[in-house]
PDB file of N, CA and C in Angstrom:
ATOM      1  N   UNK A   1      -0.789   8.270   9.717  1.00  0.00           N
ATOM      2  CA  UNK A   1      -1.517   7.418   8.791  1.00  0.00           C
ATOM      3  C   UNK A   1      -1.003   5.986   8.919  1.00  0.00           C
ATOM      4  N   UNK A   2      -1.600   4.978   8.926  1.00  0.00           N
ATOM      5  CA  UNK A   2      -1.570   3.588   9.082  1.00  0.00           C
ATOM      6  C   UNK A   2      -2.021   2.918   7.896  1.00  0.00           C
ATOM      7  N   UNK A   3      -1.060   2.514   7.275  1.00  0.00           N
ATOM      8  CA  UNK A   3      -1.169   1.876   5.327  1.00  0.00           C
ATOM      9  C   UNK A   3      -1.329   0.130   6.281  1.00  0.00           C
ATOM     10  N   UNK A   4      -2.375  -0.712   5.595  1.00  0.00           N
ATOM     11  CA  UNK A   4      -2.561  -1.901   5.360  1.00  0.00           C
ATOM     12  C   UNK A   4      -3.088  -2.416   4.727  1.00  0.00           C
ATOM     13  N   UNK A   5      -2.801  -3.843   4.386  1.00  0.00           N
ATOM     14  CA  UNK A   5      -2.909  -4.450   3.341  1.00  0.00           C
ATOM     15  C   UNK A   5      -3.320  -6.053   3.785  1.00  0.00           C
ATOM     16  N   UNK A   6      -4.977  -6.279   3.941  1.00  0.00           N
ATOM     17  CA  UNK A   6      -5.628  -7.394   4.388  1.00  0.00           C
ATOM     18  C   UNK A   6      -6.186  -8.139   3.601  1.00  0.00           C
ATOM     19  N   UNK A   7      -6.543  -7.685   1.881  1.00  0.00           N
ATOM     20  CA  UNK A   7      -7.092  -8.276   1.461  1.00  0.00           C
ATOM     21  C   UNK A   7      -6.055  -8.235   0.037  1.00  0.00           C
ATOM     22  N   UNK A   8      -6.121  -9.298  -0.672  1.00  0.00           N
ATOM     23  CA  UNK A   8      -5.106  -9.951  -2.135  1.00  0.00           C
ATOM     24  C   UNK A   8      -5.000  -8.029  -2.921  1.00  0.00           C
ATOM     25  N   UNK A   9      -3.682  -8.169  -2.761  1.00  0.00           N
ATOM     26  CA  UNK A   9      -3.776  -6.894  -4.487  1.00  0.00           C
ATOM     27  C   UNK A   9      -4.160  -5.409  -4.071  1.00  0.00           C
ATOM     28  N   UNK A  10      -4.723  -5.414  -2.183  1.00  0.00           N
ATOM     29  CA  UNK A  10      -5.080  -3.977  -1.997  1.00  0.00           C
ATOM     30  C   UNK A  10      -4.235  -3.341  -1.271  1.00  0.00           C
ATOM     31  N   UNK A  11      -4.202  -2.446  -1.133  1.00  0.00           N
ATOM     32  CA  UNK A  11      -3.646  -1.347   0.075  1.00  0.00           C
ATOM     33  C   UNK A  11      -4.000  -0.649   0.475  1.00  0.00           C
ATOM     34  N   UNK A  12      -4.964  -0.366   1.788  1.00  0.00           N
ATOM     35  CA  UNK A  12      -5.312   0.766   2.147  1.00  0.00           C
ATOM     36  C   UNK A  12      -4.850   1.984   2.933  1.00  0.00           C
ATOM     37  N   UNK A  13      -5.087   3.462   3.760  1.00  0.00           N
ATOM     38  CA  UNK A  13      -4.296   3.699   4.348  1.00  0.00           C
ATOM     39  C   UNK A  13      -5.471   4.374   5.664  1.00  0.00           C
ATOM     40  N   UNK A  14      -5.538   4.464   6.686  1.00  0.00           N
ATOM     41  CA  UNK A  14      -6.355   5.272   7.674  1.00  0.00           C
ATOM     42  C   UNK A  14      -5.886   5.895   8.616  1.00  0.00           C
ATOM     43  N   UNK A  15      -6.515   6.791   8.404  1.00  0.00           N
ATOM     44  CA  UNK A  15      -6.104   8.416   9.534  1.00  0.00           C
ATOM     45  C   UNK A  15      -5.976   7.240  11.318  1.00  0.00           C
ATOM     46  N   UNK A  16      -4.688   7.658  11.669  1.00  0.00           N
ATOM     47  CA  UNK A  16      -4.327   7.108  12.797  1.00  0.00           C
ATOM     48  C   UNK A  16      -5.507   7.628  13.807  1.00  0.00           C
ATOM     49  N   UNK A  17      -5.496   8.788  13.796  1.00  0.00           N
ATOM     50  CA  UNK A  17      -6.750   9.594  15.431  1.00  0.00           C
ATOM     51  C   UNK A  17      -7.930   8.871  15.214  1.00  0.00           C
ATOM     52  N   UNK A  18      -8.944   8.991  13.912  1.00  0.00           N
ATOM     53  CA  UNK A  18      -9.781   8.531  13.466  1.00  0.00           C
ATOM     54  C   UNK A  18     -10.227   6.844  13.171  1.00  0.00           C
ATOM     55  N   UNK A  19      -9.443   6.362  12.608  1.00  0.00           N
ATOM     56  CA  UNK A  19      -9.398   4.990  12.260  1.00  0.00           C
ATOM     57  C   UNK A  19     -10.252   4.834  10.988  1.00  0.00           C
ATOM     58  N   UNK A  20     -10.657   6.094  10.196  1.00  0.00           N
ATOM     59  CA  UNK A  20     -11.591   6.151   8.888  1.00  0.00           C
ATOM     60  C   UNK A  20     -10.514   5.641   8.079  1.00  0.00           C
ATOM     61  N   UNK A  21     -11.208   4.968   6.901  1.00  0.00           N
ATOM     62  CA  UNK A  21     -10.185   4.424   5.491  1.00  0.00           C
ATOM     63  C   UNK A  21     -10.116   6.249   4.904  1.00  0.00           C
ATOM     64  N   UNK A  22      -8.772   6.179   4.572  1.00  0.00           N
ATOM     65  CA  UNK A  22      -8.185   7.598   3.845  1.00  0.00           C
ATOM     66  C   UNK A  22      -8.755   7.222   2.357  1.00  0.00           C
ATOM     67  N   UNK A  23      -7.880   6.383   1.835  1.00  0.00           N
ATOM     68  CA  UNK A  23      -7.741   5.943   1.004  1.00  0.00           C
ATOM     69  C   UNK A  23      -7.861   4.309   0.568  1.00  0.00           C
ATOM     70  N   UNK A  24      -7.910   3.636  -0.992  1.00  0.00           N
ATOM     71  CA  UNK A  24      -7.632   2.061  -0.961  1.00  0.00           C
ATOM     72  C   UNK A  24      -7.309   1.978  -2.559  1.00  0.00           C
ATOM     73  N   UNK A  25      -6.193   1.196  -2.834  1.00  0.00           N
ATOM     74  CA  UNK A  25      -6.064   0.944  -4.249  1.00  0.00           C
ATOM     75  C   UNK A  25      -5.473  -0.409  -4.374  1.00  0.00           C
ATOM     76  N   UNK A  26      -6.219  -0.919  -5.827  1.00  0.00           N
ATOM     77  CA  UNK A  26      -5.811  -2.095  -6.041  1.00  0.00           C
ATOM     78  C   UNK A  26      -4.818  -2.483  -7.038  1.00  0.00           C
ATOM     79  N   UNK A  27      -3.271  -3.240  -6.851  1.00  0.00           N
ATOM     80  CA  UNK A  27      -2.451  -2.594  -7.912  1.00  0.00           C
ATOM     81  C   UNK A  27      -2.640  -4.077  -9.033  1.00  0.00           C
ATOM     82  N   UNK A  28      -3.386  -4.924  -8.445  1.00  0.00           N
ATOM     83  CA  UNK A  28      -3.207  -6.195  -9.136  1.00  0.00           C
ATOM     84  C   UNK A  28      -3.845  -7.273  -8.447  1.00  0.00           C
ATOM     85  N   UNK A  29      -4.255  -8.004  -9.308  1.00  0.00           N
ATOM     86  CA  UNK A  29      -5.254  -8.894  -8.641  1.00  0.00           C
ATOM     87  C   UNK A  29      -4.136 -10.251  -8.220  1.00  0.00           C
ATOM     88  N   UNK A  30      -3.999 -10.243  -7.120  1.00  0.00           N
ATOM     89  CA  UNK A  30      -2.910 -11.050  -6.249  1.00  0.00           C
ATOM     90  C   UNK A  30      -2.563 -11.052  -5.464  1.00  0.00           C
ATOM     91  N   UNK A  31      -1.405 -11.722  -4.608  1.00  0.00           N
ATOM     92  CA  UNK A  31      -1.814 -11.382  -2.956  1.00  0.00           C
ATOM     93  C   UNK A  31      -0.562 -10.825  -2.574  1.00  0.00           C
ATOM     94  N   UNK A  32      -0.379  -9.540  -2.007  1.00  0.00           N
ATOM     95  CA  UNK A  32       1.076  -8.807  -1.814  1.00  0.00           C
ATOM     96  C   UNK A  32       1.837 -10.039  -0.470  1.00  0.00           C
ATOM     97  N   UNK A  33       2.994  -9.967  -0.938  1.00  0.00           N
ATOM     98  CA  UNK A  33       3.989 -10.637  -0.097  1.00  0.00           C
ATOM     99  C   UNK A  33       4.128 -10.101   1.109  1.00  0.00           C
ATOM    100  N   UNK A  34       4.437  -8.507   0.828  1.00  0.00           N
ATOM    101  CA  UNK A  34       5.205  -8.008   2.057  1.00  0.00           C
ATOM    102  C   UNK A  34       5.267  -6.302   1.233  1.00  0.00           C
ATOM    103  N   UNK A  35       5.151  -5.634   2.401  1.00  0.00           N
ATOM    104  CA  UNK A  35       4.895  -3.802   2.365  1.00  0.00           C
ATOM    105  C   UNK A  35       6.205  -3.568   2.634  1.00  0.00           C
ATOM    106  N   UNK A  36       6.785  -2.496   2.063  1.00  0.00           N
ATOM    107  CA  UNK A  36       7.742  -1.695   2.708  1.00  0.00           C
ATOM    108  C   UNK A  36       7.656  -0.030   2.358  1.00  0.00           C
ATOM    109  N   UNK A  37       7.569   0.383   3.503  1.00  0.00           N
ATOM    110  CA  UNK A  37       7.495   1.989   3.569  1.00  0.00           C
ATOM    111  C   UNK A  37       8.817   2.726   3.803  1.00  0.00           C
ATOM    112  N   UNK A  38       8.708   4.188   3.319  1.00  0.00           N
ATOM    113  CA  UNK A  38      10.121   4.991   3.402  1.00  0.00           C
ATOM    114  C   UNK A  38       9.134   5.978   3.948  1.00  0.00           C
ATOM    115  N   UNK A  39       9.091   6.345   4.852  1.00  0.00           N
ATOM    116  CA  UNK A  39       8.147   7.396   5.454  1.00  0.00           C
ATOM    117  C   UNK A  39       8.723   9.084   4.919  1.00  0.00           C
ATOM    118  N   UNK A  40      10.088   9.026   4.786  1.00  0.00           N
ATOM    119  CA  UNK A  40      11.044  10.373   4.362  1.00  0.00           C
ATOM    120  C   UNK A  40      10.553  11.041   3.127  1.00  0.00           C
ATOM    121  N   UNK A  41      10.758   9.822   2.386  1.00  0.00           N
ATOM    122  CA  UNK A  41      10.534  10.086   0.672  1.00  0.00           C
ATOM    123  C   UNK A  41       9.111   9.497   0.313  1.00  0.00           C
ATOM    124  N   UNK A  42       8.437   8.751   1.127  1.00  0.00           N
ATOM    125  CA  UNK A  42       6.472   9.226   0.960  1.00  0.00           C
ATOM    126  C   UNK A  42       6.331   7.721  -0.193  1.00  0.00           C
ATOM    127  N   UNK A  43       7.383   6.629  -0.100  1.00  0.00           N
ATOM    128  CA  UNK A  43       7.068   5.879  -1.214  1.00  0.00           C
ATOM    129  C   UNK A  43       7.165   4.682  -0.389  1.00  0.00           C
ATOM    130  N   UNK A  44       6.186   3.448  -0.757  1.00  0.00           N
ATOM    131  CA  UNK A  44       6.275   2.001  -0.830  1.00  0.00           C
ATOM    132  C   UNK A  44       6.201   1.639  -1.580  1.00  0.00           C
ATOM    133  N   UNK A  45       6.907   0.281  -1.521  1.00  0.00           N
ATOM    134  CA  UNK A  45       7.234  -0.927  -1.737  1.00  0.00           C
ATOM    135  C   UNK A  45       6.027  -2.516  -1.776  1.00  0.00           C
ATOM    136  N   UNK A  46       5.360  -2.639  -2.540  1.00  0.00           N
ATOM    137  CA  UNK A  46       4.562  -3.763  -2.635  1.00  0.00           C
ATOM    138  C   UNK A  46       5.253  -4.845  -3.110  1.00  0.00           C
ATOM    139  N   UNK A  47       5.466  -5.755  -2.432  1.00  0.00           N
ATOM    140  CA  UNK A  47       6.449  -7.474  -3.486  1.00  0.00           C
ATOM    141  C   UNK A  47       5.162  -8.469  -2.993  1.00  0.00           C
ATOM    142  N   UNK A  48       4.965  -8.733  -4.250  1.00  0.00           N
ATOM    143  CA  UNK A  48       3.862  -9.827  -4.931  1.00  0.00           C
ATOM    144  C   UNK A  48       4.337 -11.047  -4.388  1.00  0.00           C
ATOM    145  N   UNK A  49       3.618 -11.943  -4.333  1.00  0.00           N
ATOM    146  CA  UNK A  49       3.742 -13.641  -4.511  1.00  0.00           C
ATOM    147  C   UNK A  49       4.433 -13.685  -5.689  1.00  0.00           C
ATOM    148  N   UNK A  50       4.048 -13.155  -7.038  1.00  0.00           N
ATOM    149  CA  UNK A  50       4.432 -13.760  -8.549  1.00  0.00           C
ATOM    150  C   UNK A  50       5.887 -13.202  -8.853  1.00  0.00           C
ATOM    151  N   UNK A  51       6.643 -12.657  -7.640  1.00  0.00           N
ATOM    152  CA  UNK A  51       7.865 -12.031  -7.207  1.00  0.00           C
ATOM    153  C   UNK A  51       7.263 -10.331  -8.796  1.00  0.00           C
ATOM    154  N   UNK A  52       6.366  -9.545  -8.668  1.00  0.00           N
ATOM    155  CA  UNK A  52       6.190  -8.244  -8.993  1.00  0.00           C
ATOM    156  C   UNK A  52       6.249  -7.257  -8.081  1.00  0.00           C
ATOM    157  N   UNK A  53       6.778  -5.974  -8.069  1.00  0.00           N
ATOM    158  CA  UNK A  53       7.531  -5.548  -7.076  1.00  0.00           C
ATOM    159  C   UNK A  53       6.761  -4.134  -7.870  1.00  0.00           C
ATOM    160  N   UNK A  54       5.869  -3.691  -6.788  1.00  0.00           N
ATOM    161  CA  UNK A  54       5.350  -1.722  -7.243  1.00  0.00           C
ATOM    162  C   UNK A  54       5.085  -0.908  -6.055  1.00  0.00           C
ATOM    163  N   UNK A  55       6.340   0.267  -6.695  1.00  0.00           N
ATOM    164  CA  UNK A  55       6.351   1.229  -6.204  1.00  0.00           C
ATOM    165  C   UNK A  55       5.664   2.166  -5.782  1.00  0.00           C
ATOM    166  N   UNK A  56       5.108   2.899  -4.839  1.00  0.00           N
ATOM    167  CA  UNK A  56       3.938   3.563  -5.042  1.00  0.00           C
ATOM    168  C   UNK A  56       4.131   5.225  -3.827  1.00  0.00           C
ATOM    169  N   UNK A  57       3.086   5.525  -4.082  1.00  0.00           N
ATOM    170  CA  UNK A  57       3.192   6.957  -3.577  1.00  0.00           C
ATOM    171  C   UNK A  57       2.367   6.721  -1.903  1.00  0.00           C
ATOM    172  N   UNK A  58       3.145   6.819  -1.075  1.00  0.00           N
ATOM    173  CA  UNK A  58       2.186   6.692   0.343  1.00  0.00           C
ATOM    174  C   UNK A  58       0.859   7.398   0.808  1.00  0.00           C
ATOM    175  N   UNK A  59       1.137   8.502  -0.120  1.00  0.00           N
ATOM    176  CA  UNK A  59      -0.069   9.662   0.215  1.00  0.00           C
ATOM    177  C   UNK A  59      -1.299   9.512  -0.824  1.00  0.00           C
ATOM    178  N   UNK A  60      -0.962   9.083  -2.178  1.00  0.00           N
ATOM    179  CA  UNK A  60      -2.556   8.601  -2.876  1.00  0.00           C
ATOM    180  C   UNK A  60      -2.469   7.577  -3.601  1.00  0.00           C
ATOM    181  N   UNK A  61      -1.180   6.637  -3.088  1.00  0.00           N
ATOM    182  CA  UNK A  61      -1.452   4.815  -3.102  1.00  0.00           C
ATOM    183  C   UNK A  61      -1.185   4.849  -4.701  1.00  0.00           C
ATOM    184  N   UNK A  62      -0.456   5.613  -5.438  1.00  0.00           N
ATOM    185  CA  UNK A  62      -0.638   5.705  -7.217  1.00  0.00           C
ATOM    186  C   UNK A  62       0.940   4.985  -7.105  1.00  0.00           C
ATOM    187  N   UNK A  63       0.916   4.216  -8.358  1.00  0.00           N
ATOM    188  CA  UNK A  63       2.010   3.305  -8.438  1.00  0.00           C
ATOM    189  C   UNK A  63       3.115   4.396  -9.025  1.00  0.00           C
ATOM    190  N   UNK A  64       4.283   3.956  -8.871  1.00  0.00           N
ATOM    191  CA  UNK A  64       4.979   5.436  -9.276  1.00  0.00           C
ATOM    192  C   UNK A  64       6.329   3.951 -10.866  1.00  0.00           C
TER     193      UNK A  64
END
């Protein structure tokens, strides 16, 4: 799965073989700084411009 994030506040994720959108959620209307993934433990990392920082679930993008 391939998580990106092209447009302000979204994240999407798409099946690598396929290239279909899996999933897309929006955690906030703003423009993410920078992604960080833990592929082990299934969680990212979203850090905002407004320095807001959410945690989230890799597999259905839900803020944890």
């Amino acid at each position: 799965m391939i998580m990106s994030t092209n447009i302000p506040g979204a994240i999407m994720s798409f099946d690598v073989q396929t290239g279909a959108l899996v999933r897309s959620a929006v955690f906030q209307d703003t423009t993410i700084k920078s992604l960080v993934f833990s592929r082990d433990k299934g969680r990212g990392i979203a850090w905002y411009n407004n320095n807001v920082v959410v945690v989230f679930d890799t597999e259905t993008l839900d803020s944890i």
